[in-house]
N, C-alpha and C. Protein backbone atom coordinates (compact mmCIF):
# COMPACT_ATOMS: atom_id res chain seq x y z
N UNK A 1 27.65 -70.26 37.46
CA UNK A 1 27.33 -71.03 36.29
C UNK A 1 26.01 -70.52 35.75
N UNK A 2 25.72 -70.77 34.25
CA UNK A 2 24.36 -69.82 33.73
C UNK A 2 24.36 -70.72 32.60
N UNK A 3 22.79 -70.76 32.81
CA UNK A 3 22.45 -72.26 31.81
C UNK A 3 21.09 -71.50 31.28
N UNK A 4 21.42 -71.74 29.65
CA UNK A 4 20.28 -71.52 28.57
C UNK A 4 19.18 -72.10 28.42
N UNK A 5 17.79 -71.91 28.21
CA UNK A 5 17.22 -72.55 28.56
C UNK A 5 16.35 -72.94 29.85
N UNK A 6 15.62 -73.89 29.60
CA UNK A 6 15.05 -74.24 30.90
C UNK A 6 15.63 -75.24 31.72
N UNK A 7 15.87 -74.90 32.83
CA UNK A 7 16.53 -75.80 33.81
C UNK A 7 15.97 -77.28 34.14
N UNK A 8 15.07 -77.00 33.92
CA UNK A 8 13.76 -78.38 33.81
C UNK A 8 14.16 -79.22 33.18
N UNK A 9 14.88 -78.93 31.81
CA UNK A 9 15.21 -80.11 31.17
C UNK A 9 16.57 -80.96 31.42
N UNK A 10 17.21 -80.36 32.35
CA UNK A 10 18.79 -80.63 32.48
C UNK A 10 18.29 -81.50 34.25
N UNK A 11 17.39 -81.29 34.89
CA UNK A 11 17.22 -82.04 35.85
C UNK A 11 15.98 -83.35 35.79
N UNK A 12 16.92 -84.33 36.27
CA UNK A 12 16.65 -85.59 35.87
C UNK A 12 15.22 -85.85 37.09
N UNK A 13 14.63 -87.07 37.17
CA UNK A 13 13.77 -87.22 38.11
C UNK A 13 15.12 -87.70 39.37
N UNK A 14 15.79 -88.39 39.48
CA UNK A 14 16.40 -88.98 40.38
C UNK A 14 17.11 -87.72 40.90
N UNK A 15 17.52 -87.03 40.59
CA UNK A 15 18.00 -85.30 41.07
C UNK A 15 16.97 -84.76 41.87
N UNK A 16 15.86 -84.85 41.05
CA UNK A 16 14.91 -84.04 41.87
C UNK A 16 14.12 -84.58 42.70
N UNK A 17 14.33 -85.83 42.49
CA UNK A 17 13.93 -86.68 44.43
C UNK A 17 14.64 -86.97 45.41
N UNK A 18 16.39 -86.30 45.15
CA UNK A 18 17.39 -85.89 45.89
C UNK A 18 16.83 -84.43 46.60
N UNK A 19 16.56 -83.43 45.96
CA UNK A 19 16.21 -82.05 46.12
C UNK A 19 15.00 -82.28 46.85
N UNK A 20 14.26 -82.94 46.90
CA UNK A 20 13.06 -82.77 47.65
C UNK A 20 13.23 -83.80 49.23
N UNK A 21 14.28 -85.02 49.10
CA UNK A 21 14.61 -85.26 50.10
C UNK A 21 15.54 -84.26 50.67
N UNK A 22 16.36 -83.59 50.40
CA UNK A 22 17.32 -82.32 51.00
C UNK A 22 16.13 -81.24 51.81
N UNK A 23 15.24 -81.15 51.01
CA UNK A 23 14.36 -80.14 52.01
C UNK A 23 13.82 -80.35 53.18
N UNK A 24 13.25 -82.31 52.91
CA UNK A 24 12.52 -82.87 54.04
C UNK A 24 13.78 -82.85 55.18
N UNK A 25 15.24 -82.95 54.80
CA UNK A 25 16.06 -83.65 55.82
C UNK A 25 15.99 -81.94 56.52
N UNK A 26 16.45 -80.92 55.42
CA UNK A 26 16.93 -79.41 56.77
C UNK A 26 15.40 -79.25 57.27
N UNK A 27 14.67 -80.17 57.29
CA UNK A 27 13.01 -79.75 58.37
C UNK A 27 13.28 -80.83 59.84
N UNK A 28 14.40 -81.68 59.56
CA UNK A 28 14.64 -82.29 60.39
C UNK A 28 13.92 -83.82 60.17
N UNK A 29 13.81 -84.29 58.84
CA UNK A 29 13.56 -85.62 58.70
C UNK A 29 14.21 -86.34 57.39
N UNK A 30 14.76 -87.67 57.87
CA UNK A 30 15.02 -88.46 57.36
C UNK A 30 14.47 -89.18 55.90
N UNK A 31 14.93 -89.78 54.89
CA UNK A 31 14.20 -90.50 54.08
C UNK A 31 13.43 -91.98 54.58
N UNK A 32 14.63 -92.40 55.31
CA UNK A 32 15.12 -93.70 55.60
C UNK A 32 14.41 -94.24 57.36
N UNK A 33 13.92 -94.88 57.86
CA UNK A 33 14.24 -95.31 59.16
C UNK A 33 15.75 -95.26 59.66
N UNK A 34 15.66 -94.78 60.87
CA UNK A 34 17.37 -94.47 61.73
C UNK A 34 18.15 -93.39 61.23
N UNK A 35 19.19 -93.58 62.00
CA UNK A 35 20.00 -91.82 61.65
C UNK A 35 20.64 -91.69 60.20
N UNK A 36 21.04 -90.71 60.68
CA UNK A 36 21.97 -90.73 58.96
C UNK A 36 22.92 -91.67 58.62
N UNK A 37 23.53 -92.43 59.84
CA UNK A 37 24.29 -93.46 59.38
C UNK A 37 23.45 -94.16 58.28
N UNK A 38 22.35 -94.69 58.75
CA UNK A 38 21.48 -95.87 58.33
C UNK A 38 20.78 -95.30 57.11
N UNK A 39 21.54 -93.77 56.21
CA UNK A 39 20.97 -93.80 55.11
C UNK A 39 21.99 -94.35 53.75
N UNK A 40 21.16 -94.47 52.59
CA UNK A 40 22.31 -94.60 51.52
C UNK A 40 23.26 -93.66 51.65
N UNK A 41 24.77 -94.73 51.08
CA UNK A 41 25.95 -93.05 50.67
C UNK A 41 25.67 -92.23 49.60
N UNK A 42 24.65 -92.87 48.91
CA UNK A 42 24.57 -92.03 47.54
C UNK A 42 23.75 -91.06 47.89
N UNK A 43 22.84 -91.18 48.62
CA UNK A 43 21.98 -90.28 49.39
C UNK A 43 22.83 -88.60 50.05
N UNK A 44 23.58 -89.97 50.55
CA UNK A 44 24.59 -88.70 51.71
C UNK A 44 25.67 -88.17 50.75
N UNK A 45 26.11 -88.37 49.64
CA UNK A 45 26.32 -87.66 48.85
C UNK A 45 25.98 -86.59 48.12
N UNK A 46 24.62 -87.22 47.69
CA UNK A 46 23.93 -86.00 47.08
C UNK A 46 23.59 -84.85 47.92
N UNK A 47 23.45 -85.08 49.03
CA UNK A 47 22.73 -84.01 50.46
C UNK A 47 24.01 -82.61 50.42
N UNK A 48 25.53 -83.48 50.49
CA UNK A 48 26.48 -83.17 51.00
C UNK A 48 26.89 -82.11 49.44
N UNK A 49 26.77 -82.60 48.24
CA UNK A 49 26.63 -81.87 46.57
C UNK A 49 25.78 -80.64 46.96
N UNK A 50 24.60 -80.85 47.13
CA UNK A 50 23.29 -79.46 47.39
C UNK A 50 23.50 -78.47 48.52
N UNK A 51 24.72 -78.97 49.55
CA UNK A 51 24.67 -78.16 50.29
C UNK A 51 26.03 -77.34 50.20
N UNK A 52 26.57 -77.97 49.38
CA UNK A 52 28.27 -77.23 48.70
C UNK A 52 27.87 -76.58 47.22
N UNK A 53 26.69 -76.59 46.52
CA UNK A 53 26.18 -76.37 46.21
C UNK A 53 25.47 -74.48 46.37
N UNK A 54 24.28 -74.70 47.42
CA UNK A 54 23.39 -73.89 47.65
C UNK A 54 24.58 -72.78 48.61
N UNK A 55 25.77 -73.03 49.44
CA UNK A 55 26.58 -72.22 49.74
C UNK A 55 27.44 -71.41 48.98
N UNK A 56 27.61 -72.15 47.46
CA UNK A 56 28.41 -71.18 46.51
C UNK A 56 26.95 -70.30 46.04
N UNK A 57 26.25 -70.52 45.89
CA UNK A 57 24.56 -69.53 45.58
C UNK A 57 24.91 -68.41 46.93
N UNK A 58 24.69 -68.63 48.04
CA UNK A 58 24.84 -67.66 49.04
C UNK A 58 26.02 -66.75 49.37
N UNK A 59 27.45 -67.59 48.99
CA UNK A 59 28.53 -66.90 48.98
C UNK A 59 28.62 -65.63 47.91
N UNK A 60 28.07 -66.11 46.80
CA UNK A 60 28.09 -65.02 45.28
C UNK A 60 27.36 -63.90 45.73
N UNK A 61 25.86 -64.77 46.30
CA UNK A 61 25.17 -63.32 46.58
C UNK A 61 25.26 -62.34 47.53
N UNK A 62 26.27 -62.77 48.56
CA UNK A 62 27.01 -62.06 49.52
C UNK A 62 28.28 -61.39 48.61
N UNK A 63 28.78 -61.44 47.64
CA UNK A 63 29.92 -60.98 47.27
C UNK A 63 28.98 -59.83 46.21
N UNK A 64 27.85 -59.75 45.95
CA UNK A 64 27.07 -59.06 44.63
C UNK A 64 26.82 -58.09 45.76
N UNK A 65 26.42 -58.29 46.51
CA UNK A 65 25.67 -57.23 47.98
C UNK A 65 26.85 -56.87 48.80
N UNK A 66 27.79 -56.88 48.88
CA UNK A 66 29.09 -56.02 48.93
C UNK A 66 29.52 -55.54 47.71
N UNK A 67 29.10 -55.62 46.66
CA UNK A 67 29.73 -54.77 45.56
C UNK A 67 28.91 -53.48 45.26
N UNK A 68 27.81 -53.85 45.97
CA UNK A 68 26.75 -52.54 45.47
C UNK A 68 26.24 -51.71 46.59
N UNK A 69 26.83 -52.85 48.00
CA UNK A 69 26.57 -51.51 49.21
C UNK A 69 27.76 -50.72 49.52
N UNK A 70 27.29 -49.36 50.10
CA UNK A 70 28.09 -48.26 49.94
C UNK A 70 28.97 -48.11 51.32
């Protein structure tokens, strides 16, 4: 996907305090007190979006770096 513009404007604050909890959680912490049960689903949604997400980013760039190695 390829977006015109600045990306800044298409991400909301509530997105990007999803994205910054996604970083704290792969450091190995929680938003919430208790496990992941004990977080919001909307939470565990969004985690579960960024990380189906950030794997189509890694899959492409694995398919760009087989197209250009020899």
């Amino acid at each position: 996907m390829q977006y015109r513009g600045c990306p800044f404007k298409i991400v909301t604050s509530l997105s990007a305090n999803f994205l910054r909890a996604f970083n704290f959680y792969k450091a190995g912490f929680l938003p919430n007190p208790g496990g992941w049960l004990d977080q919001p689903a909307k939470l565990l949604d969004a985690f579960d979006a960024i990380e189906r997400e950030l794997n189509e980013v890694e899959a492409e760039k694995e398919r760009q770096r087989k197209l250009f190695t020899p």
